[in-house]
Structures are given as structure tokens and as C-alpha cells.
Protein backbone atom coordinates (compact mmCIF):
# COMPACT_ATOMS: atom_id res chain seq x y z
CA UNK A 1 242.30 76.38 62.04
CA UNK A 2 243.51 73.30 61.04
CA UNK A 3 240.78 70.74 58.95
CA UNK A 4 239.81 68.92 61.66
CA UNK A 5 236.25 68.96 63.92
CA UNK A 6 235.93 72.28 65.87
CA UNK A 7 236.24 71.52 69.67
CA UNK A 8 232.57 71.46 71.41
CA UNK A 9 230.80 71.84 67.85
CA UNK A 10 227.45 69.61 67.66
CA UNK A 11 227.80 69.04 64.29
CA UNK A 12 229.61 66.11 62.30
CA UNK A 13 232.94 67.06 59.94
CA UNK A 14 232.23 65.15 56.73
CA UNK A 15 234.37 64.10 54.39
CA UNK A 16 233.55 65.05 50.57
CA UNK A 17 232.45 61.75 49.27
CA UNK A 18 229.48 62.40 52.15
CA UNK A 19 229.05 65.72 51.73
CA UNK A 20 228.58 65.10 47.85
CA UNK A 21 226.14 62.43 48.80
CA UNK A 22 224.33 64.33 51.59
CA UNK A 23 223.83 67.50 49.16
CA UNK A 24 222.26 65.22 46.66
CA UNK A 25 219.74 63.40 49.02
CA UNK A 26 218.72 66.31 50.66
CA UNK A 27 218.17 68.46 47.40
CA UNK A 28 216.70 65.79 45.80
CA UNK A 29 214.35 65.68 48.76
CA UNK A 30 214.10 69.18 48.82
CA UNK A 31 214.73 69.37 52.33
CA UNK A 32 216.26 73.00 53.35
CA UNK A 33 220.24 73.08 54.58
CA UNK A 34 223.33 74.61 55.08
CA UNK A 35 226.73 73.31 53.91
CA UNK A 36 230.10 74.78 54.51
CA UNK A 37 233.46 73.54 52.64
CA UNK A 38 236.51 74.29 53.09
CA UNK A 39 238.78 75.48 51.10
CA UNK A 40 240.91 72.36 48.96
CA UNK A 41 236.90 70.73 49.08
CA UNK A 42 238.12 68.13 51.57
CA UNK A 43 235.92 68.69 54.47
CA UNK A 44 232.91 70.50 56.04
CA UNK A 45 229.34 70.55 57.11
CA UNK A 46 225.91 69.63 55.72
CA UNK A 47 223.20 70.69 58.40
CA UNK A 48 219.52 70.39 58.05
CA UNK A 49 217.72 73.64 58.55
CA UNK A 50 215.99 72.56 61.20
CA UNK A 51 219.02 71.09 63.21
CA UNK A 52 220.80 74.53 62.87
CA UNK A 53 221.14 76.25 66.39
CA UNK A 54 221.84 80.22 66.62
CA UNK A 55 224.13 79.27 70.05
CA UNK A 56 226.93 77.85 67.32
CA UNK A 57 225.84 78.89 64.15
CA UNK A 58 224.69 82.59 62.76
CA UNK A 59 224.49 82.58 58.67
CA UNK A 60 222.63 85.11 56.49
CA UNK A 61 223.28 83.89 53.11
CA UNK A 62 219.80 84.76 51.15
CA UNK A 63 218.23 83.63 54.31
CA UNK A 64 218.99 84.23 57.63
CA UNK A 65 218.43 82.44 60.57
CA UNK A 66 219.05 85.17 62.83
CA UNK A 67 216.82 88.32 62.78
CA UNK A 68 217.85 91.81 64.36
CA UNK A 69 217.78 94.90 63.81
CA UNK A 70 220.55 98.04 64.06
CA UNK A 71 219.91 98.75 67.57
CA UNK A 72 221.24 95.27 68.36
CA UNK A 73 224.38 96.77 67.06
CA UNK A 74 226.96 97.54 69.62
CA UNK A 75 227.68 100.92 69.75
CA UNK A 76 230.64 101.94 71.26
CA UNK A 77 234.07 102.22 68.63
CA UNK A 78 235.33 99.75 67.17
CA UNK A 79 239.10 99.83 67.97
CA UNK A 80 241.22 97.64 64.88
CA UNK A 81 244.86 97.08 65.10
CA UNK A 82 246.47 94.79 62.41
CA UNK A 83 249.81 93.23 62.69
CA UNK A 84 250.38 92.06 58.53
CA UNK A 85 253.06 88.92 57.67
CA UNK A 86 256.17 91.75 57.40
CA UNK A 87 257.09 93.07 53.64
CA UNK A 88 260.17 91.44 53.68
CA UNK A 89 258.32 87.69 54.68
CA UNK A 90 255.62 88.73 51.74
CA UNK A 91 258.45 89.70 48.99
CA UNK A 92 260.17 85.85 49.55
CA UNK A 93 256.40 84.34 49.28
CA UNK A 94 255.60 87.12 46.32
CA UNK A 95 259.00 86.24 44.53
CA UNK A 96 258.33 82.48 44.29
CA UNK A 97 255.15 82.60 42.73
CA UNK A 98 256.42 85.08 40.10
CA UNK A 99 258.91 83.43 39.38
CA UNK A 100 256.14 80.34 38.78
CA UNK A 101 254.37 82.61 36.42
CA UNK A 102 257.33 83.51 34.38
CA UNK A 103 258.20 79.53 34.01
CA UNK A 104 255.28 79.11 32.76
CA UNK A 105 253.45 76.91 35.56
CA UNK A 106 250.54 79.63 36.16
CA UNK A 107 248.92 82.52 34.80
CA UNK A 108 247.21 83.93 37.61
CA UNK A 109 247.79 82.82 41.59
CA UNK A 110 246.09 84.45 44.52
CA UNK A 111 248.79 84.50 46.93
CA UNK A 112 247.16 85.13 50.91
CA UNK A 113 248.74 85.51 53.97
CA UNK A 114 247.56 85.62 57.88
CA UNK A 115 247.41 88.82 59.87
CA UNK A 116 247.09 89.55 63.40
CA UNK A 117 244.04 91.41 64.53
CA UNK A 118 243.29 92.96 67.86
CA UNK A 119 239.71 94.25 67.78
CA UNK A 120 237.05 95.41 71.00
CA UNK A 121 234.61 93.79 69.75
CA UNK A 122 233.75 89.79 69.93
CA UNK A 123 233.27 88.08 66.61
CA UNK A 124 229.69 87.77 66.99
CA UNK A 125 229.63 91.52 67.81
CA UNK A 126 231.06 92.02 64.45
CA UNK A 127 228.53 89.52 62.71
CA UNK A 128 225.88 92.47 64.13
CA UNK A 129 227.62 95.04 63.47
CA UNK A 130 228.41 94.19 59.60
CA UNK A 131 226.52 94.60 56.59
CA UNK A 132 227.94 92.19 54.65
CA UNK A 133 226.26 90.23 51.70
CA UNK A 134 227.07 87.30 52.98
CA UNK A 135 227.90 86.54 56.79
CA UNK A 136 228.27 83.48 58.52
CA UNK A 137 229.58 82.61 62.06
CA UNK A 138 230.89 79.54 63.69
CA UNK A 139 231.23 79.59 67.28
CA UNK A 140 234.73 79.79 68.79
CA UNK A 141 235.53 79.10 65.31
CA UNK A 142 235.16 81.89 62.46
CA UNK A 143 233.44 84.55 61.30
CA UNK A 144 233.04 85.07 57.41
CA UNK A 145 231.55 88.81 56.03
CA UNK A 146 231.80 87.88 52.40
CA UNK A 147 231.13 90.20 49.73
CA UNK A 148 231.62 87.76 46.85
CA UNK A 149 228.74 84.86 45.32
CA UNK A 150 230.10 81.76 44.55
CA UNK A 151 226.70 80.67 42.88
CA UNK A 152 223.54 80.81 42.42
CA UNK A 153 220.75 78.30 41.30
CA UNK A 154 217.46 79.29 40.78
CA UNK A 155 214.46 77.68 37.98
CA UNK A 156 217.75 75.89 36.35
CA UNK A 157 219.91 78.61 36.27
CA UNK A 158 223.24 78.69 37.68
CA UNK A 159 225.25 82.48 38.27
CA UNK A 160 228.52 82.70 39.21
CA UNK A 161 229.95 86.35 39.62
CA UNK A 162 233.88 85.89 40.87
CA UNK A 163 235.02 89.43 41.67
CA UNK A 164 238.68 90.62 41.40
CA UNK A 165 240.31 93.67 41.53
CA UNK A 166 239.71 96.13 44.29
CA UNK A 167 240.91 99.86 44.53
CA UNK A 168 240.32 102.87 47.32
CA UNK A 169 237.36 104.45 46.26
CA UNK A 170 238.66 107.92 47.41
CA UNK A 171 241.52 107.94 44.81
CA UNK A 172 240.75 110.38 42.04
CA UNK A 173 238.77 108.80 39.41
CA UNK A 174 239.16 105.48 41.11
CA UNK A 175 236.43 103.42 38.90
CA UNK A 176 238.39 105.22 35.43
CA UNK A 177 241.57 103.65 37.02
CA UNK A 178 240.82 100.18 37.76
CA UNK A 179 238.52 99.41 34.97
CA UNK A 180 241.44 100.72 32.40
CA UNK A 181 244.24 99.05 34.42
CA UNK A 182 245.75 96.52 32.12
CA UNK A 183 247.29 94.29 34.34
CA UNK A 184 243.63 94.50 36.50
CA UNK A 185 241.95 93.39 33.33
CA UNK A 186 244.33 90.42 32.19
CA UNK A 187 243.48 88.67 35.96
CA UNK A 188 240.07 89.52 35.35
CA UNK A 189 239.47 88.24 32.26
CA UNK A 190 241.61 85.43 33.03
CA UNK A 191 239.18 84.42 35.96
CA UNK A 192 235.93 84.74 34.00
CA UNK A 193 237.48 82.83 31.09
CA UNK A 194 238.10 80.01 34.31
CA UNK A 195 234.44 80.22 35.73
CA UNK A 196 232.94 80.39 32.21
CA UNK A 197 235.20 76.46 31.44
CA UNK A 198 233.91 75.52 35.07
CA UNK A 199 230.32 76.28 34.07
CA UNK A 200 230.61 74.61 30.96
CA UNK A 201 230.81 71.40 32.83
CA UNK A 202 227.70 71.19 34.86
CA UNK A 203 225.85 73.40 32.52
CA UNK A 204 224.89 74.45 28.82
CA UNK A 205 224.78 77.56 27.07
CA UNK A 206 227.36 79.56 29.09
CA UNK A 207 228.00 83.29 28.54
CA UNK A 208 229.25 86.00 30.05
CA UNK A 209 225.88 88.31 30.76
CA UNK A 210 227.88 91.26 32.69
CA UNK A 211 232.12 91.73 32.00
CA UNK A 212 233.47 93.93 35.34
CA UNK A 213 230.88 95.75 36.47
CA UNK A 214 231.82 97.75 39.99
CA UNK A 215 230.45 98.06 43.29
CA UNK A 216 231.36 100.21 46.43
CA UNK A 217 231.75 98.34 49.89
CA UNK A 218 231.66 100.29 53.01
CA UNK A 219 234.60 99.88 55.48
CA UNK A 220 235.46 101.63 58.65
CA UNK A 221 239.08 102.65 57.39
CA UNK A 222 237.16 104.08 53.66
CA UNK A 223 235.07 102.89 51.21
CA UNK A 224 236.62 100.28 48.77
CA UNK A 225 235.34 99.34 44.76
CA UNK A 226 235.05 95.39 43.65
CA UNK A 227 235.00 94.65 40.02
CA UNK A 228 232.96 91.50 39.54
CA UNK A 229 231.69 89.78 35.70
CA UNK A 230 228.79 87.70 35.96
CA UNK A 231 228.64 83.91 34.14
CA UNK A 232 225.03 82.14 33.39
CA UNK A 233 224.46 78.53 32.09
CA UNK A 234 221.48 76.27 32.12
CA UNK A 235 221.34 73.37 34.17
CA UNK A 236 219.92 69.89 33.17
CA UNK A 237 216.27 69.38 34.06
CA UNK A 238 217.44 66.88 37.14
CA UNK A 239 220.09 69.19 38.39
CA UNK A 240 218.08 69.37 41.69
CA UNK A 241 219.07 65.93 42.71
CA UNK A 242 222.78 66.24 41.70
CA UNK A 243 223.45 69.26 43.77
CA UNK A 244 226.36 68.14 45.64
CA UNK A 245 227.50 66.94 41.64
CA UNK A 246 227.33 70.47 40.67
CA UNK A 247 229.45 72.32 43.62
CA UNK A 248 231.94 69.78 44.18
CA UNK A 249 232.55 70.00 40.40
CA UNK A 250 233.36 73.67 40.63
CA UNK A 251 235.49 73.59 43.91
CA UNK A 252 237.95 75.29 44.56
CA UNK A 253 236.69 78.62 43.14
CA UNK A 254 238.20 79.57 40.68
CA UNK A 255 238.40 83.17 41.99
CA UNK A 256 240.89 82.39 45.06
CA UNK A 257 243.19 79.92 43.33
CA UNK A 258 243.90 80.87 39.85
CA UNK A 259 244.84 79.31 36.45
CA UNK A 260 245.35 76.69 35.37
CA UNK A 261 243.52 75.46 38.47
CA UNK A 262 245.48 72.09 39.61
CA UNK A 263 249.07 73.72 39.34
CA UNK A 264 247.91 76.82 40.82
CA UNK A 265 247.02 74.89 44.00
CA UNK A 266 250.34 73.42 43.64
CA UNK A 267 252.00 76.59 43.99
CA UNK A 268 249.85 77.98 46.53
CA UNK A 269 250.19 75.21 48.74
CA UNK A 270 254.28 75.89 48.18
CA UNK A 271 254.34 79.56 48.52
CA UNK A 272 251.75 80.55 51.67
CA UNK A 273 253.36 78.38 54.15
CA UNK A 274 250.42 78.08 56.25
CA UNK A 275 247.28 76.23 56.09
CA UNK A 276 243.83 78.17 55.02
CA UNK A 277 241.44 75.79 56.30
CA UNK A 278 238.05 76.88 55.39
CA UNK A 279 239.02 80.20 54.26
CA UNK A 280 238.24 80.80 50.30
CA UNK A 281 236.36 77.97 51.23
CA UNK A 282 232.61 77.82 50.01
CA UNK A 283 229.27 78.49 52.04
CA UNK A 284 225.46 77.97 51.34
CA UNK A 285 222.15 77.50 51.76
CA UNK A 286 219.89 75.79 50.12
CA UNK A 287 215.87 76.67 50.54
CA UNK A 288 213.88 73.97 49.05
CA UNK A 289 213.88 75.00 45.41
CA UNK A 290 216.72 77.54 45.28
CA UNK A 291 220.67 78.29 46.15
CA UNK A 292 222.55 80.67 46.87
CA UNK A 293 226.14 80.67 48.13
CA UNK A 294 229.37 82.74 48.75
CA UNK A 295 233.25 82.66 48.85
CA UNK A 296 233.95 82.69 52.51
CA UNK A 297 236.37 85.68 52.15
CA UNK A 298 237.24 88.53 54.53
CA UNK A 299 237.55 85.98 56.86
CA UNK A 300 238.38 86.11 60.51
CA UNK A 301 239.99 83.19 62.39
CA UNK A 302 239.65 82.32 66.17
CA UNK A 303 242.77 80.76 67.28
CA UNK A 304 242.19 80.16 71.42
CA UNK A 305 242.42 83.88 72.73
CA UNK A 306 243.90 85.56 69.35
CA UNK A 307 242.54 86.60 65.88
CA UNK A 308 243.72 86.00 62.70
CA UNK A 309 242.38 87.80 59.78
CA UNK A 310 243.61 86.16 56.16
CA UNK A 311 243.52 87.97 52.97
CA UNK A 312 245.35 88.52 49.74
CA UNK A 313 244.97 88.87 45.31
CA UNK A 314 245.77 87.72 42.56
CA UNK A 315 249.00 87.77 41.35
CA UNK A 316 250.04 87.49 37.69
CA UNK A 317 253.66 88.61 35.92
CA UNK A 318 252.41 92.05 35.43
CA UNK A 319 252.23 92.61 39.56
CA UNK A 320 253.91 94.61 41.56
CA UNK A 321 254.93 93.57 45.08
CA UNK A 322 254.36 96.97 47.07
CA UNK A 323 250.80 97.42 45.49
CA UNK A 324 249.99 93.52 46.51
CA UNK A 325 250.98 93.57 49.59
CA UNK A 326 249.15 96.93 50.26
CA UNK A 327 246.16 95.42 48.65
CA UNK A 328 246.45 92.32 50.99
CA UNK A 329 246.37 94.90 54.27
CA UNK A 330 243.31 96.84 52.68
CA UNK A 331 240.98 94.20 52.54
CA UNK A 332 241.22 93.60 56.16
CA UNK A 333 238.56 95.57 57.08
CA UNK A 334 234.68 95.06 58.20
CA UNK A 335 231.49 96.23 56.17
CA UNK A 336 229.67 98.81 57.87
CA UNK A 337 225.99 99.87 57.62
């Protein structure tokens, strides 16, 4: 989807000077609302809580505007068919950024690429159907089952928790072998060394409270394991008012671009060869008093009649192009309950 209004949509594309500004007033207010941002922090939505109609938009991120239960669920298979970019198409794209990395220009980029998907069920079928962290659905637009927090802000504290590295959780001693993979640990740590600097500017007293912890996530295909660290700072006493200040500040995340963070983009932008849009993008909600929010990954795109699912890792001078561009095809997948 290209950065531009979505077709039939009822709500207003902002640019980020008026998103910044519209995040501030409304915190400052503390008047309830969504926001969605895409993914270079260019564009996207601010939308009262009260304005937000289930017809176009579904979102459960902390809150959810949508109640239902498992027998709302559909219940017949899910059928999934993915047509990937080909390996040979991924080893030019994979080569180039290397090849960046060993020149010195980055230490870590997260390379993604688009995939076909053919699926029985409609996208808000899937938003049912998932029981992802963080959901969100636009109509005729996307559908985002996120298992990743951007941030959180809650009494003055802001946690971040960027997750990479991911491994099949049915491999023999799967946690023992990601957790003591080195090259697993360098893009790790190089991350949370990125989110711990971003922190540092919006807030004081940084640390690192939790260094790759792992979770399991449910898929149809198997279940998968996410190593994630988690960052806290302390925000200034009038940090409610300077909301949109604080996000826009640590945009793009850290966790879908890389390091150094301006000439990573630069080489992203170079080596993907399409446009992500709002995917890696940002999504959240704020309550009142609190926020929580998510990096809109395992995304799915509505293009007209087709889907497009986008997905991809971190890629550093210790990768390997076989287990990247496997990695890329396993985390097209849906959460299941």
C-alpha cells in the first residue's frame, strides 16, 4: 500500500508535524485515542476514541474496542499457501546489504521482502481467529497480529522490549540454541544497545531490566520462540503533554531498521525494492493516563483482490543467506489460540 489515504476510509491521513501536534493536545488533555504510523514516520492516523468505528477499524492493543469470544471464531480450516520473493531474487537483495555491512555503512539491517498469500479466510476472519498480543485491522486495508511492544508508558515509565531472533521451537534444545548462537546475540545486543541510546533521549536513568528472555508463539504450521530484552527509563514529570515528542523521537524502531539508524534506512530503502508503507510501522492507544503500543509486524497487506504478507530479520556479516531467507518464510504465519 502505497502512503497515501486508504480509498473509502473516514478518517484523515496526517502528516507528522500534525500527528506530533495532535498526540500532544490530546494527551495533554487526556482525551483517549488511537494513532497509527507508518513505517519512515511520515504519515498516519490520530483518532479519538470515541470517533473510532468497528465497520473500518478493529484494534486490541491493551484495550480493545471489539469484544468476542472463541465461538465467534470461524471454524472451518484455515487453508495457507505462500508464494515467497524466489531465493535467487532474495540472494541479489541479501548480497547488497552484506556487502554494506562489510564496508562498513551498517552493523545490523533488517532486510524484508513481500510474499504472496492465498488464505480461506477474510482478514477480519483472521483478526478473530488470532491470538495475537497485539492486533489491529484496517478495512480493505491491513491487518497487523503483532507479537512485539514498541512501548509502554505508564506513572512515568517508559518500556521498550524490541525482540529479535526467532527459532522453531520443535528443534532439539531450541531455547539452548538460540540463546548461545553468537551471531543471534551480536544483533541482539546490538538492538538493545540502539533502544537503550533511543531511550536515553526522552528519558533518564535507562537500563536494561531483562537481556533476551524467550517466549513461545503459537502458529498453525508449529510453534515458534522470540527472544526479546526489555529497556526502562523515567520520563520527565510533563511527559504527558509531549507525547507525540516522545514517539516521534523514537521512530523508526529501532528493531526493524537497524544500526546506525539513518544509514540503515539508506540501505534498506536501496536493497528491498518495494515500498513498506505502514508495515514495521508503529500502532497505539492511548487510555487517558497510560500507553501502550506495538510494532505492526506479521503484517498482512490488501492489495484489491490479492494478499501480501511482508516479513524478514536482521541481517549482520555473520548471516547466512539460506537460514534468512528461511527465517523470512517462517514468520509468515498466524497466532492461534
Amino acid at each position: 500500500m502505497n502512503e497515501t489515504a486508504i480509498e473509502g476510509f473516514p478518517y484523515e491521513l496526517l502528516d507528522r508535524a500534525s500527528l506530533r501536534k495532535r498526540m500532544n493536545d490530546l494527551a495533554g488533555e487526556g482525551t483517549p485515542f488511537l494513532f497509527i504510523i507508518d513505517y519512515e514516520a511520515r504519515q498516519g492516523y490520530v483518532i479519538v476514541k470515541d470517533l473510532i468505528d468497528p465497520e473500518f477499524i478493529r484494534f486490541q492493543i491493551g484495550k480493545e474496542n471489539t469484544a468476542h469470544s472463541a465461538s465467534d471464531s470461524p471454524k472451518r480450516e484455515l487453508r495457507w499457501k505462500v508464494t515467497p520473493v524466489s531465493k535467487e531474487e532474495y540472494q541479489k537483495r541479501f548480497a547488497f546489504v552484506v556487502n554494506q555491512i562489510r564496508s562498513g555503512n551498517s552493523f545490523l539491517t533488517n532486510l524484508t521482502q513481500p510474499s504472496l498469500l492465498t488464505t480461506n479466510h477474510s482478514l477480519p476472519e483472521l483478526y478473530q481467529r488470532s491470538s495475537a498480543k497485539y492486533k489491529l485491522w484496517l478495512k480493505d486495508a491491513f491487518l497487523v497480529l503483532s507479537p512485539e511492544t514498541f512501548v509502554t508508558i505508564r506513572k512515568g515509565e517508559i518500556v521498550s522490549c524490541p525482540m529479535k531472533g526467532t527459532i522453531d521451537a520443535t528443534l532439539e534444545q531450541a531455547e539452548k540454541q538460540i540463546l548461545n548462537d553468537q551471531k543471534e546475540l551480536a544483533e541482539h545486543a546490538t538492538i538493545v544497545d540502539l533502544i537503550r541510546n533511543d531511550l536515553s533521549m526522552v528519558a533518564g536513568n535507562v537500563r536494561v531490566t531483562r537481556f533476551r528472555y524467550v517466549e513461545r508463539i503459537r502458529t498453525m504450521q508449529t510453534d515458534l520462540l522470540q527472544v526479546s530484552s526489555e529497556i526502562k527509563g523515567e520520563l520527565p514529570t510533563d511527559y504527558q503533554k509531549r507525547i507525540g515528542d516522545i514517539i516521534f523521537s523514537l521512530l523508526p524502531a529501532g528493531s526493524i531498521c537497524g544500526a546506525p539508524k539513518e544509514k540503515t534506512l539508506d540501505i534498506i530503502r536501496q536493497a528491498e525494492g518495494y515500498d513498506r508503507g505502514f508495515y514495521t510501522g508503529v500502532c497505539g492507544y492511548f487510555d487517558g493516563q497510560d500507553l501502550d503500543s506495538a510494532v505492526m509486524i506479521r503484517y498482512i497487506e490488501q492489495e484489491g483482490d490479492r494478499l501480501v504478507f511482508k516479513s524478514g530479520g536482521g541481517i549482520t556479516s555473520q548471516s547466512h543467506c539460506d537460514s534468512e531467507y528461511n527465517e523470512l518464510i517462517q514468520k509468515i504465519y498466524v497466532p492461534v489460540s
